[in-house]
C-alpha atoms as a PDB file:
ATOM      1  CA  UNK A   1      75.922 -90.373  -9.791  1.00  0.00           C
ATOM      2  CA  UNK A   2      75.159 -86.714  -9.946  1.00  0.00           C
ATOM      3  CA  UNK A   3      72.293 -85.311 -12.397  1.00  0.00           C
ATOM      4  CA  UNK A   4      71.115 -81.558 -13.208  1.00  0.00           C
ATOM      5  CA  UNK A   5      68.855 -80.094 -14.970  1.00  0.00           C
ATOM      6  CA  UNK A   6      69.262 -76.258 -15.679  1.00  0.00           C
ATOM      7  CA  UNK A   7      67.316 -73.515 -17.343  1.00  0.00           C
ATOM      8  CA  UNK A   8      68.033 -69.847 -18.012  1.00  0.00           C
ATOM      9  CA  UNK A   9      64.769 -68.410 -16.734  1.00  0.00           C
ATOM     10  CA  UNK A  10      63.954 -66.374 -13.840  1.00  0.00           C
ATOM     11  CA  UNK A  11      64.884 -68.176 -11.335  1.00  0.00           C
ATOM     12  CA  UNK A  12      63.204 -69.192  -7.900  1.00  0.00           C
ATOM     13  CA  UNK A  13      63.387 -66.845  -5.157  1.00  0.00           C
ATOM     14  CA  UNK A  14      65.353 -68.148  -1.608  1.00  0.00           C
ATOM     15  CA  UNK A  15      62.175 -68.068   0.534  1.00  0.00           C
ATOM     16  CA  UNK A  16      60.179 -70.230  -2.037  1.00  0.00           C
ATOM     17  CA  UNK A  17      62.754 -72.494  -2.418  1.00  0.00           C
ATOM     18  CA  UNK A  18      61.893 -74.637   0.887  1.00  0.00           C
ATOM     19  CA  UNK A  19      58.890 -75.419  -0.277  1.00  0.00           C
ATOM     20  CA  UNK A  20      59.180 -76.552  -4.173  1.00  0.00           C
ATOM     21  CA  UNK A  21      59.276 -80.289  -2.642  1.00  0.00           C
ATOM     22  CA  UNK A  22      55.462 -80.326  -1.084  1.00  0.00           C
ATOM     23  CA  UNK A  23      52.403 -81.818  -2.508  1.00  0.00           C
ATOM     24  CA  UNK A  24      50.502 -78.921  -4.812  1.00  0.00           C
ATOM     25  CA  UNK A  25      52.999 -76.555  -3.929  1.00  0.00           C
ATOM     26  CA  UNK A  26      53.315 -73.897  -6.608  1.00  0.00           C
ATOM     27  CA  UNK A  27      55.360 -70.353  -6.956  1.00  0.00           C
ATOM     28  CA  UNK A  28      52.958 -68.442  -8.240  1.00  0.00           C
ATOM     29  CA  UNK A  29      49.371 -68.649  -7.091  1.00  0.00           C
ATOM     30  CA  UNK A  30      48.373 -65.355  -8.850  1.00  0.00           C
ATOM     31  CA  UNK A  31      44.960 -65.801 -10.879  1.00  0.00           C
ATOM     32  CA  UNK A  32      46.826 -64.532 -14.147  1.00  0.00           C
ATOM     33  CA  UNK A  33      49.826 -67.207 -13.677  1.00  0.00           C
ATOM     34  CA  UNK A  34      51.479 -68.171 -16.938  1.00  0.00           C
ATOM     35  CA  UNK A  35      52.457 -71.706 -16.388  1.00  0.00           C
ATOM     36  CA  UNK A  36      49.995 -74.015 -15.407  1.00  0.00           C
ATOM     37  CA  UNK A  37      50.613 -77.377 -13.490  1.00  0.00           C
ATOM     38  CA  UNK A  38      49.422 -79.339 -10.404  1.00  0.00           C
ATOM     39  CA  UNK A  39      52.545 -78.968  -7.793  1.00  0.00           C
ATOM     40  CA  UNK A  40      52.828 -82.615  -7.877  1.00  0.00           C
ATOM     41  CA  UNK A  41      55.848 -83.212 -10.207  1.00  0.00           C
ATOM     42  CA  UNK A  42      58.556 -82.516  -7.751  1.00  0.00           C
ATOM     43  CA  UNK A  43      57.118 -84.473  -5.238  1.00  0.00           C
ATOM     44  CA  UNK A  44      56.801 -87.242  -7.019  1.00  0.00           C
ATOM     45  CA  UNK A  45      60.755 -86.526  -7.915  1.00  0.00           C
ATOM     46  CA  UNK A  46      62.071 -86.718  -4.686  1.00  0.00           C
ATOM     47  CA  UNK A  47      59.681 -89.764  -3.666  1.00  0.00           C
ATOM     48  CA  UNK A  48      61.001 -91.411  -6.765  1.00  0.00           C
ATOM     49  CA  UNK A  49      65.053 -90.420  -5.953  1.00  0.00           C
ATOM     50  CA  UNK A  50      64.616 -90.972  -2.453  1.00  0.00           C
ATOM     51  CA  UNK A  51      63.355 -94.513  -2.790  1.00  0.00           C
ATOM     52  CA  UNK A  52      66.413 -94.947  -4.697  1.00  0.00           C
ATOM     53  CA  UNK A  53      68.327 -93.882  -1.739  1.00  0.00           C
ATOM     54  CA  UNK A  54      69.225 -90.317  -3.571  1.00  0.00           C
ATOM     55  CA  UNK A  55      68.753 -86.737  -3.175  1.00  0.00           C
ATOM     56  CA  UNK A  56      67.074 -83.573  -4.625  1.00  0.00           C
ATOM     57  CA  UNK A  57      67.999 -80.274  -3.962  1.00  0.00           C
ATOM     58  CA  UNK A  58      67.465 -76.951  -5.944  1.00  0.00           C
ATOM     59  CA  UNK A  59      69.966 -74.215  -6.967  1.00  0.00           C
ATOM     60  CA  UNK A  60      68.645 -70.722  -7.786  1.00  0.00           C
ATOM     61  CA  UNK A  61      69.350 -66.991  -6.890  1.00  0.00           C
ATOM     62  CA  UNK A  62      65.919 -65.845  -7.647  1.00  0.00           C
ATOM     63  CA  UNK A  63      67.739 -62.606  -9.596  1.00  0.00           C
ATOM     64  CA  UNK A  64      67.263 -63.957 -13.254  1.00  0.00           C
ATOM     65  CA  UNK A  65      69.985 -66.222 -13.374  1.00  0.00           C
ATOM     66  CA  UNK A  66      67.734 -69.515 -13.988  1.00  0.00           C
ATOM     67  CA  UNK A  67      67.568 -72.593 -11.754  1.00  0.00           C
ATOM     68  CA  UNK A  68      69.507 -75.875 -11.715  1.00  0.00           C
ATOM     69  CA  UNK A  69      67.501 -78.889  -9.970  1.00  0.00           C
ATOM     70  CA  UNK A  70      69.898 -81.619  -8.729  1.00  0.00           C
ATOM     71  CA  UNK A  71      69.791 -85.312  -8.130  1.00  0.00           C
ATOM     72  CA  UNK A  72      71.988 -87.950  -6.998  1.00  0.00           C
ATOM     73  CA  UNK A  73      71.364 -91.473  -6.531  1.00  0.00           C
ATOM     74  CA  UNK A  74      74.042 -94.486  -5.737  1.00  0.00           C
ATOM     75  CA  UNK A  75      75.959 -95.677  -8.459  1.00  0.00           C
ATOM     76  CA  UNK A  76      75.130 -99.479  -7.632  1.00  0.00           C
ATOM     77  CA  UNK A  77      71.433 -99.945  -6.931  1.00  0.00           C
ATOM     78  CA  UNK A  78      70.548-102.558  -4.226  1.00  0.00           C
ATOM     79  CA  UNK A  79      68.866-105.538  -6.273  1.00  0.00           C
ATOM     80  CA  UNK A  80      66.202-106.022  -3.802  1.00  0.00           C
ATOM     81  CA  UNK A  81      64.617-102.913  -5.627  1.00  0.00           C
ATOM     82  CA  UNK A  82      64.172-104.573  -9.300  1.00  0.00           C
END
């Protein structure tokens, strides 16, 4: 099963992009940032869709456009996880 979530905001440049998935990670490290956070919440994305044998990948021209963040994960779950 495929999932996406998409937004209509800015956008991520290419040359961040590789490294949205690392611990405390964050785009913008300038002192007067906007959006707050801890760079932990993708990380702890992919650790949860990649236990579940999935993936995570990120879609974004960096130009505006907005961003679409991806996710698959099999459609039948081995049982030894529950």
């Amino acid at each position: 099963m495929v999932f996406y979530v998409k937004d209509n905001g800015i956008g991520i440049p290419k040359d961040k992009q590789n490294n949205l998935f690392k611990k405390f990670y964050q785009v913008d490290t300038s002192q007067t940032r906007v959006h707050g956070g801890t760079g932990l919440g993708l990380v702890i994305c992919k650790g949860i869709v990649e236990g579940l044998d999935g993936k995570i990948w990120v879609e974004s021209d960096g130009d505006g456009i907005g961003t679409t963040f991806y996710f698959t994960i099999p459609k039948k779950l081995d049982s030894k996880l529950f």
